[in-house]
Protein backbone atom coordinates (compact mmCIF):
# COMPACT_ATOMS: atom_id res chain seq x y z
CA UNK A 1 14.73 -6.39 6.44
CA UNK A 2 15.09 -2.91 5.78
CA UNK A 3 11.58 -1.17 6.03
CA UNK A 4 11.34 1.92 8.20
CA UNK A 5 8.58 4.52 8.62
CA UNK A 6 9.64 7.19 6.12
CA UNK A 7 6.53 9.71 7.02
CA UNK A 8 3.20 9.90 8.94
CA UNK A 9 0.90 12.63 9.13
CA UNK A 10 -2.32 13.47 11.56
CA UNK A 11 -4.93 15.70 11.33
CA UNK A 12 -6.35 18.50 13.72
CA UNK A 13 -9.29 21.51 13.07
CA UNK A 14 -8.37 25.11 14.41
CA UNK A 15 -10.66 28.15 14.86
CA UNK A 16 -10.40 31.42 13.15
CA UNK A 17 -8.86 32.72 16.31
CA UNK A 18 -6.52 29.74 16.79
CA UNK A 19 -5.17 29.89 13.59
CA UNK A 20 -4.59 33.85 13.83
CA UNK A 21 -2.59 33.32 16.78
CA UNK A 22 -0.22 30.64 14.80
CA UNK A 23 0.32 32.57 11.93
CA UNK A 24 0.98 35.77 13.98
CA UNK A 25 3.51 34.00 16.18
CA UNK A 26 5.48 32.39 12.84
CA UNK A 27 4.97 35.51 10.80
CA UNK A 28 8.28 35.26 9.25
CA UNK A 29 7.99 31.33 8.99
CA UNK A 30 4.62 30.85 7.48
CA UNK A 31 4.00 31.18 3.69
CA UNK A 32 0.83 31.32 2.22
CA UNK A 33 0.16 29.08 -0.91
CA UNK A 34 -2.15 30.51 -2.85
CA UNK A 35 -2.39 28.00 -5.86
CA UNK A 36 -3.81 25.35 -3.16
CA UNK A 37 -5.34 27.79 -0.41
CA UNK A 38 -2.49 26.66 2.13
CA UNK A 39 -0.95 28.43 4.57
CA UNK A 40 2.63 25.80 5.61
CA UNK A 41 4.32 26.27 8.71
CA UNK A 42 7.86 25.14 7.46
CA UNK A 43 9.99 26.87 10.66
CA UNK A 44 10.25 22.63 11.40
CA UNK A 45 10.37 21.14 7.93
CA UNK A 46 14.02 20.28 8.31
CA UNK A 47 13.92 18.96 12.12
CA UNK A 48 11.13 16.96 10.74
CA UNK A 49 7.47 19.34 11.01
CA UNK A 50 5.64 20.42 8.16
CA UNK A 51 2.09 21.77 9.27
CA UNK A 52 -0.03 22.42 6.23
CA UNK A 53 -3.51 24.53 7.30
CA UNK A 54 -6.09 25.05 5.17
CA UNK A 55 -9.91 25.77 5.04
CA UNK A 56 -12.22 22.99 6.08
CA UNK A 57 -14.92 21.77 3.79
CA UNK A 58 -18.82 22.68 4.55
CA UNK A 59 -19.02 18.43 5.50
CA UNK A 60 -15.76 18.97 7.92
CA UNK A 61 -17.18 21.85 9.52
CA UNK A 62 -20.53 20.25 9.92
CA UNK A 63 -19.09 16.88 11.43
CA UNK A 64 -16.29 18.98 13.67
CA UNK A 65 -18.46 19.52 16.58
CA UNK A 66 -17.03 23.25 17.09
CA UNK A 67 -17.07 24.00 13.67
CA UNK A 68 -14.08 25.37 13.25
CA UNK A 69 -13.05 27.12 9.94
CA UNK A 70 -9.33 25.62 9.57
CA UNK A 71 -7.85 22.18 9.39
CA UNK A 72 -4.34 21.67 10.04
CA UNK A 73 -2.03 18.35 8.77
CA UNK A 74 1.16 18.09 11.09
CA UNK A 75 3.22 15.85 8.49
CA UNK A 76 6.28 14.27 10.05
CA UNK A 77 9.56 12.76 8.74
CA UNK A 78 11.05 10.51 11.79
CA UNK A 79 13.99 10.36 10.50
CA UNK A 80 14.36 14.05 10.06
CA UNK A 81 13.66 14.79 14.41
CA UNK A 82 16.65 12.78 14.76
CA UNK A 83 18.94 14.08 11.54
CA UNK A 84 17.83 17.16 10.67
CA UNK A 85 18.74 17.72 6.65
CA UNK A 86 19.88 14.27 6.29
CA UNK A 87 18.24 13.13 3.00
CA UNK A 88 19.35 9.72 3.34
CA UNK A 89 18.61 8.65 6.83
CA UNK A 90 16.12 6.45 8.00
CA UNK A 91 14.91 4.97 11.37
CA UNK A 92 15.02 0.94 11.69
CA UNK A 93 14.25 0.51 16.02
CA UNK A 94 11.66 0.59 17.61
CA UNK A 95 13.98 2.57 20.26
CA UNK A 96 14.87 5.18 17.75
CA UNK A 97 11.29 5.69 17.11
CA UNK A 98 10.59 6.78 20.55
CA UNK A 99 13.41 9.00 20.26
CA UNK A 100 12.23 10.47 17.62
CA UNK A 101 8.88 10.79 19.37
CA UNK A 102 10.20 13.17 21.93
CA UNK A 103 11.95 15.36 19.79
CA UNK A 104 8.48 15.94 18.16
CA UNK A 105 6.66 16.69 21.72
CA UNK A 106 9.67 19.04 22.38
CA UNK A 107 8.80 21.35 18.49
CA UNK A 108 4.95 20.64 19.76
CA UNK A 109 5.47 22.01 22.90
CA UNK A 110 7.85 24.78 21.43
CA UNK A 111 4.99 25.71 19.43
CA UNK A 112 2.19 26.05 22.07
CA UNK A 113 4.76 28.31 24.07
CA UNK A 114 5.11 30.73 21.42
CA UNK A 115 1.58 30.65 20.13
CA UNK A 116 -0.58 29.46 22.87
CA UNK A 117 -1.88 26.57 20.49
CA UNK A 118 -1.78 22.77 21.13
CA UNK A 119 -1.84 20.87 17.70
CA UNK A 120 -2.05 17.50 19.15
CA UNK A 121 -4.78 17.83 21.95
CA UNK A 122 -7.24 17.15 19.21
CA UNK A 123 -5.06 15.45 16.97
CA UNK A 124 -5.88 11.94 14.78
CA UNK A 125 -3.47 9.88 13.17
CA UNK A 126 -4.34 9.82 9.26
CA UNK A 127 -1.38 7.91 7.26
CA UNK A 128 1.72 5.86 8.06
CA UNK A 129 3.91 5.56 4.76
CA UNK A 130 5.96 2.53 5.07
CA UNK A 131 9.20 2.52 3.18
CA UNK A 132 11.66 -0.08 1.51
CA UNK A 133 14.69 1.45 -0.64
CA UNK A 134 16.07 -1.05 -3.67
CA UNK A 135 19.55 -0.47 -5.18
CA UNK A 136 19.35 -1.19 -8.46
CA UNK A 137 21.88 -1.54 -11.30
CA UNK A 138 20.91 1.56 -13.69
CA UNK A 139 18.06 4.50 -13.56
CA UNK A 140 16.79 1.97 -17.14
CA UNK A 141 16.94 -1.18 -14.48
CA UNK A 142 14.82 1.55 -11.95
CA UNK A 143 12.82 2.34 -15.18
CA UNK A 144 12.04 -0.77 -16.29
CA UNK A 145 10.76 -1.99 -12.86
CA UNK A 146 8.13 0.91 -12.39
CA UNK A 147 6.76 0.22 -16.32
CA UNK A 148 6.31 -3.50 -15.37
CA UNK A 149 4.59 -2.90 -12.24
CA UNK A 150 2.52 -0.70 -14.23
CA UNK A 151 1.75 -3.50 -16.66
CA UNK A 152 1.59 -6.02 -13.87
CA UNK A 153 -1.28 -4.93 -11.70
CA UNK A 154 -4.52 -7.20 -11.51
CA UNK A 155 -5.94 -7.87 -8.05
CA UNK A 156 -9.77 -6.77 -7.93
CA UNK A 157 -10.16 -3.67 -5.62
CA UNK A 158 -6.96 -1.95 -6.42
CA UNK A 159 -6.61 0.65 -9.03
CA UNK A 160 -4.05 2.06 -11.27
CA UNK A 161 -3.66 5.95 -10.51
CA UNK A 162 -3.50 7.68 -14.10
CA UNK A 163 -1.72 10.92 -13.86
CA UNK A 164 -3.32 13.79 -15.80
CA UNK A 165 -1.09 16.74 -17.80
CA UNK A 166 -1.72 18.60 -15.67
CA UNK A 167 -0.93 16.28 -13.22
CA UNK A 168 2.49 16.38 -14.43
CA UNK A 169 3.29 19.80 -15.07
CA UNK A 170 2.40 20.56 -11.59
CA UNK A 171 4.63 18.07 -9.42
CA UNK A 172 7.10 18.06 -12.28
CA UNK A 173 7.91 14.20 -12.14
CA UNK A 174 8.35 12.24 -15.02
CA UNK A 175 5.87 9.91 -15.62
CA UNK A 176 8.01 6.90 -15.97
CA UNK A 177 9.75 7.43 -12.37
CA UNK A 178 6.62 6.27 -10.89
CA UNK A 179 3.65 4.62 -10.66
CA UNK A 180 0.66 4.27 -8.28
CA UNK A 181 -2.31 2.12 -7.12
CA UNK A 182 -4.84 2.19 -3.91
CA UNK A 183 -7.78 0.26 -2.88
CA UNK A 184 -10.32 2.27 -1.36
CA UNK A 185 -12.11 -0.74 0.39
CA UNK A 186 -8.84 -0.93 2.34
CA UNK A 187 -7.03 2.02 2.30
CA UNK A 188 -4.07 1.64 1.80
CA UNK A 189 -2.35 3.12 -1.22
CA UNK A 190 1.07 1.79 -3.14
CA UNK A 191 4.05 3.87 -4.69
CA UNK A 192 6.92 2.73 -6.32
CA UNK A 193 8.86 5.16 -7.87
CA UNK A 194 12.76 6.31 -8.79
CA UNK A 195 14.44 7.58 -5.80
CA UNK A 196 17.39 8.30 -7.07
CA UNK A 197 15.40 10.88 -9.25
CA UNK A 198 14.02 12.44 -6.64
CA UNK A 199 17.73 12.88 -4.65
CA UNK A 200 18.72 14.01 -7.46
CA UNK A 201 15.78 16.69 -8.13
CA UNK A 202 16.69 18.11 -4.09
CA UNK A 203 20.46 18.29 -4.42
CA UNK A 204 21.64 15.13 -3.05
CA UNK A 205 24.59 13.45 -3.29
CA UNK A 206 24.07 9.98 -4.94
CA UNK A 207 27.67 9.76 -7.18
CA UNK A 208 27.67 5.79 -5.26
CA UNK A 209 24.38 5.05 -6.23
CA UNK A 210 23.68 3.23 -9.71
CA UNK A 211 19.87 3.34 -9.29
CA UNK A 212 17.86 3.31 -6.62
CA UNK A 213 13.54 2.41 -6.27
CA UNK A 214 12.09 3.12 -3.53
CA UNK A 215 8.75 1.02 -2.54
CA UNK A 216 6.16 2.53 -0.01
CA UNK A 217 3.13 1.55 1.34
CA UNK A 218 0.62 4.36 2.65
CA UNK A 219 -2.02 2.78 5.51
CA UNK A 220 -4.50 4.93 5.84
CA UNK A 221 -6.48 5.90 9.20
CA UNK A 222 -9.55 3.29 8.61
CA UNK A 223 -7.20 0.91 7.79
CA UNK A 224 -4.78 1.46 10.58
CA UNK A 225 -8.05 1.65 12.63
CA UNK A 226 -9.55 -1.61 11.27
CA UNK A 227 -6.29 -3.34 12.52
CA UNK A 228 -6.80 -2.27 15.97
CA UNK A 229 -3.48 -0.06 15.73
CA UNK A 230 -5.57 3.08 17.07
CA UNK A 231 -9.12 3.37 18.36
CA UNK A 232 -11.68 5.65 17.34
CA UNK A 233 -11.48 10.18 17.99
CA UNK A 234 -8.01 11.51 18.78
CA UNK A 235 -4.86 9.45 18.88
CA UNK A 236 -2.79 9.90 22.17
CA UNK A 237 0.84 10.80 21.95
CA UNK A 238 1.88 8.54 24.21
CA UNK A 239 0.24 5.61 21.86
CA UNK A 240 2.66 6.77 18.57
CA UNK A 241 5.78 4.58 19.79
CA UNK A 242 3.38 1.44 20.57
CA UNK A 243 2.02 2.17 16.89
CA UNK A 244 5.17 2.31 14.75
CA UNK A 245 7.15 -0.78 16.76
CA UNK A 246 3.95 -2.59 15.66
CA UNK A 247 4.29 -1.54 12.23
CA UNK A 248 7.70 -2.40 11.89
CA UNK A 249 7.52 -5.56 13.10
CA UNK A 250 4.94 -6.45 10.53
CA UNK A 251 6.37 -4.13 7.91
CA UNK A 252 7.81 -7.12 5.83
CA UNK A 253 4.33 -8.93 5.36
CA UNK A 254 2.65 -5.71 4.82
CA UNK A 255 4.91 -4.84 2.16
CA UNK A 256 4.64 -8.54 0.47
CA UNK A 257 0.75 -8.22 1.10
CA UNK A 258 -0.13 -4.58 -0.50
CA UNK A 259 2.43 -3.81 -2.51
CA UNK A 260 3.60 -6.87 -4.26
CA UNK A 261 -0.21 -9.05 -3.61
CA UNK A 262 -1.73 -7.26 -6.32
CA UNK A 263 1.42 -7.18 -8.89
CA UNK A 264 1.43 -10.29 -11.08
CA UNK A 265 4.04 -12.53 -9.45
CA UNK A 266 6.50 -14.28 -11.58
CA UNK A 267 10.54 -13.01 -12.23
CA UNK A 268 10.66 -10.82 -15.29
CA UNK A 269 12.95 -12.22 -18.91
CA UNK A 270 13.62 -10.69 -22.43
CA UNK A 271 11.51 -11.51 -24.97
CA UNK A 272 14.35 -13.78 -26.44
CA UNK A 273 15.04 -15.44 -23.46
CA UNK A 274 11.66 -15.88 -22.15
CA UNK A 275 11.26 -17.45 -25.40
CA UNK A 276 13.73 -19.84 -24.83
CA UNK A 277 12.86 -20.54 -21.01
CA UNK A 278 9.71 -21.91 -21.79
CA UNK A 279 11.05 -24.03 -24.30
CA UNK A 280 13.58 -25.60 -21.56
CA UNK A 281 9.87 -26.08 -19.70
CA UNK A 282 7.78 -27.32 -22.14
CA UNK A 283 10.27 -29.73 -23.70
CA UNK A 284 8.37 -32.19 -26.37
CA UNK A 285 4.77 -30.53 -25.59
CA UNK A 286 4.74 -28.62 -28.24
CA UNK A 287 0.94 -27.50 -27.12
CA UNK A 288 1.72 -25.87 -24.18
CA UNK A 289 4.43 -23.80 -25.21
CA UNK A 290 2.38 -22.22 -28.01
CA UNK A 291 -0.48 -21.36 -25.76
CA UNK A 292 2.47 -19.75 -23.45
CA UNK A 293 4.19 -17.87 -26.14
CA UNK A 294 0.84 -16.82 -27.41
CA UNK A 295 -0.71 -15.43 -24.14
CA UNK A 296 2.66 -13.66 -23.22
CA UNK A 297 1.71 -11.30 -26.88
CA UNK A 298 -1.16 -10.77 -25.68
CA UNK A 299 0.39 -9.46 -22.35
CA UNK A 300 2.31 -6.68 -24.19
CA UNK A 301 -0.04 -4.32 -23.07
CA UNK A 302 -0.76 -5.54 -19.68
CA UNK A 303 -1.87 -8.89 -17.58
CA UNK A 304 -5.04 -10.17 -19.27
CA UNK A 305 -7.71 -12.67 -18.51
CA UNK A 306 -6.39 -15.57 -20.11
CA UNK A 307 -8.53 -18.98 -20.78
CA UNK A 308 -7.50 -22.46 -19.59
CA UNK A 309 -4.67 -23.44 -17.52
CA UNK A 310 -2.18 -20.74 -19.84
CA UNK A 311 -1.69 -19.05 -16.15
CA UNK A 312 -1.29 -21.83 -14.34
CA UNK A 313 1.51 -22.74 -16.84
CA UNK A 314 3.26 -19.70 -16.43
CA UNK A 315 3.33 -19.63 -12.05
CA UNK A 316 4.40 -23.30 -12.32
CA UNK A 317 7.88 -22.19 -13.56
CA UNK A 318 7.52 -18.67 -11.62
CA UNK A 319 7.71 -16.80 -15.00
CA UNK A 320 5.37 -13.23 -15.34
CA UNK A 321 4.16 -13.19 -18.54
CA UNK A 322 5.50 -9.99 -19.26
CA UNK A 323 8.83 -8.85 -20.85
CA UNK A 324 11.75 -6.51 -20.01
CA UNK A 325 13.16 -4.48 -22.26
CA UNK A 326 16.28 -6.18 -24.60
CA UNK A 327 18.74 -4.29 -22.71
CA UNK A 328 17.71 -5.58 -19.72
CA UNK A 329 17.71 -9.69 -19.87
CA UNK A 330 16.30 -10.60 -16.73
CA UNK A 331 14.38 -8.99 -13.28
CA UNK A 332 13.58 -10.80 -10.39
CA UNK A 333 10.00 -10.60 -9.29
CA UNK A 334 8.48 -7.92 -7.13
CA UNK A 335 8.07 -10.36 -4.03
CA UNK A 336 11.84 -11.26 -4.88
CA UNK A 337 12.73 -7.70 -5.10
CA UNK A 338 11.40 -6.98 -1.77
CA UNK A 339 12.82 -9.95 0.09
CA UNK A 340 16.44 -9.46 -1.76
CA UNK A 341 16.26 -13.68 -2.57
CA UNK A 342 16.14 -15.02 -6.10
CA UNK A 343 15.13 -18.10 -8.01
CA UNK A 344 17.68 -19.94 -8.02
CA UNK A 345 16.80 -22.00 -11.39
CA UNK A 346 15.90 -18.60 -13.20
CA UNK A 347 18.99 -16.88 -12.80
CA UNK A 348 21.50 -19.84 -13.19
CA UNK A 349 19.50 -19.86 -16.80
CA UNK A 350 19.92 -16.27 -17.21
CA UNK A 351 24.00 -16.63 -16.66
CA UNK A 352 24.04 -19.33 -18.62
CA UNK A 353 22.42 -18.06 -21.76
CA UNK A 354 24.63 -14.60 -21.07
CA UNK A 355 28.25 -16.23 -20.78
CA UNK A 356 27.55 -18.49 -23.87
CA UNK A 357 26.71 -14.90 -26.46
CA UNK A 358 29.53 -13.19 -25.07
């Protein structure tokens, strides 16, 4: 189990004056983005601090019982508090965590020395990104994985996030590194995407990696809420250790719950040997394996409803419908993925069909 807490963020509102005072204090250390209206505090970015202030909307300001003109995100990289610039690190203890934890109240309290402003007095806990890295065999394996998840989504409430153009031309990310899908109901919100893309996009070293995907899980405040992890108005420092060693402890079912629930389950084969697998299945019933190999074309585009027991068929022998690419004969399935186990009977089949063409 390798799951660790690769970012949270929380949310606080500052008043004209307050926010004067921080971006007088950071002069040299504060850009303003003017594409997005943001003014980031990045003095902290590499110890692990990014604080991202912007203007509140007219229903913020309303609600905020001061209504004050600014709202500030304090987004924070664990990992980063303890290892500043390492790219790779990541946190698995509970005991690190809390470690980490103090190195943040020592920036926080840095920061209210200089400026005079507390950002956590006020502060509420908004997201916890949960994180799993896979090591794959090739960026195609990595590839491969994020189009089938793509194709593979179909539990009612979550949704597929379509990037736009100009989605893409502004975060500059390839479309098939990653894809994305949320349910609002719940929030929480799933990514899986090419990591070893994205080391490569900052500059970092990866010459021992083949591929690498990296799986996270977003749980948003309601959600987080909802689970009794925090209570309702502002979220107490002292309660952020507590939170994340409750987290991790349940990170694995989380994972297999919101990330992999609403994939299609079943481990991934060529077309020509899926072909053949369902043969081995189906044997003499001649019936079945038509309705199979006829349902799995019309799963070239994505899961669809099928009629009958065609499903049933295909989670009987824990095959997805769906097909990797020919250079590619076989996946394991998401949940398998995740858990780093296999079906056994799957891939025994897969090295037998691959020593006898060689």
């Amino acid at each position: 189990m390798n799951e660790f807490i690769h970012t949270f963020s929380a949310v606080t509102h500052l008043s004209l004056t307050e926010k004067d005072h921080l971006t007088l204090a950071y002069y040299n250390d504060i850009f303003f983005n003017g594409d997005e209206k943001i003014f980031v505090l990045h003095k902290y970015a590499e110890n692990g601090l990014r604080v991202e202030i912007e203007f509140t909307t007219s229903d913020e300001k309303r609600y905020d019982k001061k209504h004050r003109e600014y709202r500030a995100e304090l987004i924070v990289t664990p990992a980063k508090l303890i290892y500043p610039n390492g790219g790779m690190k990541k946190l698995l203890k509970a005991e690190e965590y809390a470690l980490a934890m103090e190195k943040l109240k020592a920036i926080l309290q840095e920061i209210k020395n200089k400026s005079g402003i507390d950002l956590w007095s006020e502060t509420k806990l908004k997201r916890i990104d949960l994180t799993k890295d896979i090591e794959t065999e090739s960026d195609e394996y990595s590839r491969e994985i994020i189009r089938l998840s793509k194709l593979s989504l179909h539990k009612t409430g979550y949704h597929l996030w379509i990037p736009s153009k100009e989605d893409i031309e502004k975060t500059s990310w390839a479309e098939e590194d990653s894809t994305m899908f949320y349910n609002h109901n719940q929030e929480v919100q799933a990514k899986i995407y090419n990591k070893l893309s994205d080391f490569k996009n900052i500059g970092v070293d990866v010459s021992d990696m083949k591929g690498l995907v990296r799986f996270e899980l977003s749980l948003k405040r309601n959600f987080l809420k909802n689970s009794g992890l925090i209570q309702k108005g502002n979220t107490p420092f002292e309660a952020l250790a507590e939170v994340f060693a409750y987290v991790l402890k349940g990170a694995e079912e989380l994972m297999q719950t919101h990330v992999v629930g609403p994939l299609w389950s079943g481990d991934f084969l060529s077309r020509r040997l899926q072909k053949k697998y369902i043969k081995k299945h189906c044997k003499s019933k001649e019936s079945k394996m038509e309705k199979m190999l006829k349902y799995r074309d019309q799963c070239r585009g994505g899961i669809t409803v099928a009629e009958g027991k065609v499903l049933d068929y295909f989670e009987e022998i824990q095959l997805s419908p769906l097909c990797t690419n020919k250079e590619i004969p076989y996946i394991p399935s998401f949940a398998c993925l995740l858990s780093g186990e296999e079906n056994g009977d799957i891939k025994r089949f897969v090295e037998w069909q691959m020593s006898k063409a060689r």
